[in-house]
C-alpha atoms as a PDB file:
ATOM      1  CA  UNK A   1    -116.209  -3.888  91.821  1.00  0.00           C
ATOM      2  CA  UNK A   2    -113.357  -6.010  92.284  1.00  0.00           C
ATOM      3  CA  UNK A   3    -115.175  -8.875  90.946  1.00  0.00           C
ATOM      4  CA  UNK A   4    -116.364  -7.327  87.794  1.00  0.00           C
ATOM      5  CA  UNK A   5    -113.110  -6.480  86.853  1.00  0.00           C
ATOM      6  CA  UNK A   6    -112.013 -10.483  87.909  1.00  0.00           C
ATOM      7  CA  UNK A   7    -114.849 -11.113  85.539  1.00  0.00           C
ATOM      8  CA  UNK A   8    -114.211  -9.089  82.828  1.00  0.00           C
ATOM      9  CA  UNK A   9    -110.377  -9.888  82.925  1.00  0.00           C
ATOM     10  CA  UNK A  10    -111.141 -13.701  82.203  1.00  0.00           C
ATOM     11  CA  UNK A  11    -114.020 -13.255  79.517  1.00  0.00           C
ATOM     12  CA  UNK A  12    -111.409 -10.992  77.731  1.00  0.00           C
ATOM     13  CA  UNK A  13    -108.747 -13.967  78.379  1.00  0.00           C
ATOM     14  CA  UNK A  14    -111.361 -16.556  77.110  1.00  0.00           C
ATOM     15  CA  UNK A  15    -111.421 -14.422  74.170  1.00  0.00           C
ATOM     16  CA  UNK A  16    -107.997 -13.736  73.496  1.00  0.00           C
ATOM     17  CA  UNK A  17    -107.009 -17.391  73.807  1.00  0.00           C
ATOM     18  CA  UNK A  18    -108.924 -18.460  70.952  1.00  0.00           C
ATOM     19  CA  UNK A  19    -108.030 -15.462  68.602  1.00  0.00           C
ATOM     20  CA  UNK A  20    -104.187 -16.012  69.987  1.00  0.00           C
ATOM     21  CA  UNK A  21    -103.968 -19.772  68.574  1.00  0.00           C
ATOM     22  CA  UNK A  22    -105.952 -18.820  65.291  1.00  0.00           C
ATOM     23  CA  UNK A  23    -103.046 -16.317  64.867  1.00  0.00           C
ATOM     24  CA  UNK A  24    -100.240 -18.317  65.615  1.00  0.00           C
ATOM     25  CA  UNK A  25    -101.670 -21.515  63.512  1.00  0.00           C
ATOM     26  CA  UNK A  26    -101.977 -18.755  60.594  1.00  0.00           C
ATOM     27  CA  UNK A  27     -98.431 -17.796  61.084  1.00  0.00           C
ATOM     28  CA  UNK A  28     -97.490 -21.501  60.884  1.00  0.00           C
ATOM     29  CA  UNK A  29     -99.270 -22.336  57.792  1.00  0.00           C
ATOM     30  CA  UNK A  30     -97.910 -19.239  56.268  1.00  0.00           C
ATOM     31  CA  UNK A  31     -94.348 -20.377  57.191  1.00  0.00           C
ATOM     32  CA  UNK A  32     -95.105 -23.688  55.593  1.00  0.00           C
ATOM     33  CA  UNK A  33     -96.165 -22.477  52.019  1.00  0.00           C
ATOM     34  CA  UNK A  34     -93.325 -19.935  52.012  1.00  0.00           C
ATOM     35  CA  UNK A  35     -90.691 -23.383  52.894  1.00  0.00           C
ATOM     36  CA  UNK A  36     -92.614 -24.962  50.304  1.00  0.00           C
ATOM     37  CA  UNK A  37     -92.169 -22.846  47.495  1.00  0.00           C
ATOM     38  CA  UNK A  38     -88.726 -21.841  48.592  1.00  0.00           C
ATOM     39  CA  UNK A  39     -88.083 -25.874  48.319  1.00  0.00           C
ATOM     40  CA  UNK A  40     -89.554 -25.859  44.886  1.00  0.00           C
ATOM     41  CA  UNK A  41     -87.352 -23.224  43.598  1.00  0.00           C
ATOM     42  CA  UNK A  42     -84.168 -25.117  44.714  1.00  0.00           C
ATOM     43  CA  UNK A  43     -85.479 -28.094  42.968  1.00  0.00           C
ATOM     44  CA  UNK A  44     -86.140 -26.511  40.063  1.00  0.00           C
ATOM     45  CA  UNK A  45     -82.623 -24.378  40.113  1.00  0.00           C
ATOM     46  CA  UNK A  46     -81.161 -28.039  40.920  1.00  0.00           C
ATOM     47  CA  UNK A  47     -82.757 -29.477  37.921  1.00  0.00           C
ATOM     48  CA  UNK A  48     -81.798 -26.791  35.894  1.00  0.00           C
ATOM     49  CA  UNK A  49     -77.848 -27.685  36.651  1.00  0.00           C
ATOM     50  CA  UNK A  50     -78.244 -30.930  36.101  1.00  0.00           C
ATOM     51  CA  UNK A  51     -79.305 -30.438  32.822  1.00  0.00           C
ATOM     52  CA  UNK A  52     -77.105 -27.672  31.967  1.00  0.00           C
ATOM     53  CA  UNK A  53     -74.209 -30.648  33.344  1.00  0.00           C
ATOM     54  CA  UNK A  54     -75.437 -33.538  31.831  1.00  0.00           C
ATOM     55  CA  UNK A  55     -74.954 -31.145  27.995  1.00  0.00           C
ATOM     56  CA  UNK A  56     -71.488 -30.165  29.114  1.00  0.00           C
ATOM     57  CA  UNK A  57     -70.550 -33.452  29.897  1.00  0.00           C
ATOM     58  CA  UNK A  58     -71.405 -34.895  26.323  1.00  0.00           C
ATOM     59  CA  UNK A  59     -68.590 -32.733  25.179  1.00  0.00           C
ATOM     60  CA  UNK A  60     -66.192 -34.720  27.077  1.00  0.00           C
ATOM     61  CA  UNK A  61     -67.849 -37.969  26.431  1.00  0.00           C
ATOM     62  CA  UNK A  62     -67.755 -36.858  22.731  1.00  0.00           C
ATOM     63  CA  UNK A  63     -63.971 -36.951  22.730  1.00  0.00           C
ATOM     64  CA  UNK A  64     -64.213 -40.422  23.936  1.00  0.00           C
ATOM     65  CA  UNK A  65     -64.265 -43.062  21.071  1.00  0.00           C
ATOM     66  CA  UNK A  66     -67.454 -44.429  20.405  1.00  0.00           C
ATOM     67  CA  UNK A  67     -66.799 -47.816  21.927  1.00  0.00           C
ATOM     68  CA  UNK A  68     -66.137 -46.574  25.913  1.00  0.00           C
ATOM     69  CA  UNK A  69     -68.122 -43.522  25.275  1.00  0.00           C
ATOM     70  CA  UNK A  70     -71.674 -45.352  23.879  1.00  0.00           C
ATOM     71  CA  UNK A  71     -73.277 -46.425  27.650  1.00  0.00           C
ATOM     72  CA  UNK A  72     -72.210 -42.749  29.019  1.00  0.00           C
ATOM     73  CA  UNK A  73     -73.580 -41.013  25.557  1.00  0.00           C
ATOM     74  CA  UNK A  74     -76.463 -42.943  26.015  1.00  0.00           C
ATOM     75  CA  UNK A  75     -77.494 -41.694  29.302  1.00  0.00           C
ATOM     76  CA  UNK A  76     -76.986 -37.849  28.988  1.00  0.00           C
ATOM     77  CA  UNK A  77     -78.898 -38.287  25.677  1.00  0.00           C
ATOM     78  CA  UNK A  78     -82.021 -39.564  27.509  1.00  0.00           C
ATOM     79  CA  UNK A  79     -83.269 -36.018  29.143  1.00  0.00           C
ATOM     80  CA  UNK A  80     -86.360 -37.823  30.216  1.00  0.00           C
ATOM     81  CA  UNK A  81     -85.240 -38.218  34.168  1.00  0.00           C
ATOM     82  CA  UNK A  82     -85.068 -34.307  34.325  1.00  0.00           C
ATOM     83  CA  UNK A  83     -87.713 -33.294  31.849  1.00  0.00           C
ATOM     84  CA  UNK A  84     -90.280 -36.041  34.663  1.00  0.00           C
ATOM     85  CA  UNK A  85     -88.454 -34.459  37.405  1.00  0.00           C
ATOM     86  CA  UNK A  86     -89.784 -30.869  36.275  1.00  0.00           C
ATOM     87  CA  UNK A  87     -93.286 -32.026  35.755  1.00  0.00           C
ATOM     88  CA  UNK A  88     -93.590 -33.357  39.114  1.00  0.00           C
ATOM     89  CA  UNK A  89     -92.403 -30.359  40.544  1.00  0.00           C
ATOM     90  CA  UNK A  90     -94.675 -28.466  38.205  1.00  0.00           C
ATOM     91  CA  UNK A  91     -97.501 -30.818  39.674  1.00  0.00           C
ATOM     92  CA  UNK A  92     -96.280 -30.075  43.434  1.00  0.00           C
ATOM     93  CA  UNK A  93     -96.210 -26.497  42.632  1.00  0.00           C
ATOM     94  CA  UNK A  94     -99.717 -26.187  41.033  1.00  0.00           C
ATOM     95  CA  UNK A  95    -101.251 -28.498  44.172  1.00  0.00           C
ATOM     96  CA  UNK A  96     -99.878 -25.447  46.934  1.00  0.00           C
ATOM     97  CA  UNK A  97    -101.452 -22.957  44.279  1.00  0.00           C
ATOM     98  CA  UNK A  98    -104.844 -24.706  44.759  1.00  0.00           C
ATOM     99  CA  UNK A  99    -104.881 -26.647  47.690  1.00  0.00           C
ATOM    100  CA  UNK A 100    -102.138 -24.833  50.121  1.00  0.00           C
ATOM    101  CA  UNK A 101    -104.199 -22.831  51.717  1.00  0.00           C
ATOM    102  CA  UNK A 102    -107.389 -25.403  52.654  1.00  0.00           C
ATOM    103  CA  UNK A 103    -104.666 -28.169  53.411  1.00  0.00           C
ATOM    104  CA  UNK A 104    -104.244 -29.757  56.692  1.00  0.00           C
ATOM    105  CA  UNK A 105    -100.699 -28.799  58.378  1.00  0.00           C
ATOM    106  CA  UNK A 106     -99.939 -32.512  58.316  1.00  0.00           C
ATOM    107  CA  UNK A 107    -100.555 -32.233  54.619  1.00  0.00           C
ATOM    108  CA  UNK A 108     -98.359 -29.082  54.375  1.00  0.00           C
ATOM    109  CA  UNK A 109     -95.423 -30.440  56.717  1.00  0.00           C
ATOM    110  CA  UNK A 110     -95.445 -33.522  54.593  1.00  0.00           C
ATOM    111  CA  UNK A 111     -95.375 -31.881  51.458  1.00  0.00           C
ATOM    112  CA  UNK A 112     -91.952 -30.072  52.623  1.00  0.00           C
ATOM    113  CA  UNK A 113     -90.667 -33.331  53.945  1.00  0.00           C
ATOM    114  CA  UNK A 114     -91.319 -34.569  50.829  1.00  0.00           C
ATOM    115  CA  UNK A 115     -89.346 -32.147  48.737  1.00  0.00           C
ATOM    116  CA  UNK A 116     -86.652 -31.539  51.323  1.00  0.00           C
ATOM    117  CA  UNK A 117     -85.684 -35.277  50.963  1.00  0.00           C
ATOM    118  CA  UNK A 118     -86.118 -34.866  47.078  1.00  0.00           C
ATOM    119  CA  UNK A 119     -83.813 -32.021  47.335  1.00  0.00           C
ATOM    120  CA  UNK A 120     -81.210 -33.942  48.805  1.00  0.00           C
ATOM    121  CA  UNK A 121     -81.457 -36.754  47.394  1.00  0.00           C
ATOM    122  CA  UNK A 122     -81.536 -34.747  43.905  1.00  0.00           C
ATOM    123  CA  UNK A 123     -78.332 -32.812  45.186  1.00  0.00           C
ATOM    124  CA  UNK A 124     -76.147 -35.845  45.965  1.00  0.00           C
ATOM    125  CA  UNK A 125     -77.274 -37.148  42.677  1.00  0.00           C
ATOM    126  CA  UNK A 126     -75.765 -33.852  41.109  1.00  0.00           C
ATOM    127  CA  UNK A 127     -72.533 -33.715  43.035  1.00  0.00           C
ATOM    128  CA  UNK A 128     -71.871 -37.422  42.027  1.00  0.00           C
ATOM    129  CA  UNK A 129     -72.262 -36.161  38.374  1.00  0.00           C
ATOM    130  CA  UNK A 130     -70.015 -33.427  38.753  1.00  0.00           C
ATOM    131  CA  UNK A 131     -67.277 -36.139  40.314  1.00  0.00           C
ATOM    132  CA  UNK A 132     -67.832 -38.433  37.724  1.00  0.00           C
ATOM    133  CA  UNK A 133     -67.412 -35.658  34.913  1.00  0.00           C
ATOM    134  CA  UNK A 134     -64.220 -34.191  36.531  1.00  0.00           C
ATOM    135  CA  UNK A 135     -62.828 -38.022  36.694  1.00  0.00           C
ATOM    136  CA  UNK A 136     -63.829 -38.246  33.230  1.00  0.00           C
ATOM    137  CA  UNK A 137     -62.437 -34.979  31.739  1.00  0.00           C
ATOM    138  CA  UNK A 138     -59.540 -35.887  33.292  1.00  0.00           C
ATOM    139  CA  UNK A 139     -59.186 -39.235  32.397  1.00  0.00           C
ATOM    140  CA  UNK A 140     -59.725 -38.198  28.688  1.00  0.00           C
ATOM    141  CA  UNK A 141     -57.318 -35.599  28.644  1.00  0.00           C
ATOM    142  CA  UNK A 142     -54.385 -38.044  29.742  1.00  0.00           C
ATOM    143  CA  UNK A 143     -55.563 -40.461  27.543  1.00  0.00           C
ATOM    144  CA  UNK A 144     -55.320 -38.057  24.720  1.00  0.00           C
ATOM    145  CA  UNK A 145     -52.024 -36.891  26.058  1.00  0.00           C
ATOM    146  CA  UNK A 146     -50.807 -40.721  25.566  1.00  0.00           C
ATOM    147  CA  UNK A 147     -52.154 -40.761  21.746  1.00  0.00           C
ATOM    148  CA  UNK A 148     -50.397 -37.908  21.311  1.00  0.00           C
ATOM    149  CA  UNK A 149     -47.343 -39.943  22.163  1.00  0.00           C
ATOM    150  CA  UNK A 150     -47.743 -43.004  20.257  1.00  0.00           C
ATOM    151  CA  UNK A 151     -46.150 -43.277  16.707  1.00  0.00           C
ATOM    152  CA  UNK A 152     -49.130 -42.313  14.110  1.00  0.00           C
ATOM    153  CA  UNK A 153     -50.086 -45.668  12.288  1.00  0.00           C
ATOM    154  CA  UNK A 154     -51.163 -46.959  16.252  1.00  0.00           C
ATOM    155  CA  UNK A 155     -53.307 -43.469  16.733  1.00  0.00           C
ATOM    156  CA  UNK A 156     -57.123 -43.868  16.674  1.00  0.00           C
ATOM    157  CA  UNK A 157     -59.712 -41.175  16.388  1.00  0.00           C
ATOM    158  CA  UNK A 158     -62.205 -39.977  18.587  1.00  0.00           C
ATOM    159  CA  UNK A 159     -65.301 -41.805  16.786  1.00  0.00           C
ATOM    160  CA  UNK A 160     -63.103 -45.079  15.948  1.00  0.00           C
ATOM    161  CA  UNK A 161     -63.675 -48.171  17.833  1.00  0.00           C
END
């Protein structure tokens, strides 16, 4: 008796082994997709406040005169960085919608790697802009605080070179 229940206790552990690790490696992959859609939406809420920045900041580039102004005018005018950014993430989103859940876990944990360093890279990017347009809006306003002091005939405008 003793060894039938020996037996029986290891068949059931030979079992449960198997069905154990195809849990687990479920769990896993789950955890995977959910970081990689999590990832995408901070991308794409990252690229939406960029954009949202880069129209702000043409206001205060607008009060520049067109001579300093043109190179900085020139780049939040081209939207095309962003508007590329969201179609690759459209692109990495629409691969995990059809290919998440038959990829590989190396496929999966590079896939977040990917978009994690993306991410940061994206949000150093976007803190740098927010610098830059802080220096600049205040830059502009003391410079328009020293036209303001200048006799008239030396004043120029805003679009004036």
């Amino acid at each position: 008796m003793p060894t039938a229940i020996l037996i029986l206790g290891l068949a059931s552990l030979a079992l449960a082994a198997p069905l154990l690790w195809w849990i687990l490696r479920g769990r896993r992959r789950d955890r995977s997709l959910a970081r990689l859609l999590d990832l995408a939406d901070e991308m794409e809420r990252l690229l939406d406040r960029s954009q949202e920045r880069m129209q702000a900041l043409q206001a205060v580039v607008g009060r520049v005169p067109a001579d300093i102004g043109a190179v900085a005018q020139a780049s939040l005018d081209g939207a095309l960085p962003v508007r590329e950014a969201k179609r690759d993430l459209l692109q990495h989103r629409l691969w995990i919608k059809h290919h998440g859940q038959a990829a590989r876990q190396s496929e999966l944990d590079a896939a977040c790697n990917a978009l994690a360093r993306a991410r940061d890279r994206l949000s150093g990017e976007l803190a740098d802009l927010e610098r830059a347009g802080a220096e600049l809006a205040e830059a502009t306003e003391a410079s328009e605080q020293a036209a303001l002091r200048e006799p008239p005939g030396l004043r120029r405008g805003a679009g004036e070179p």
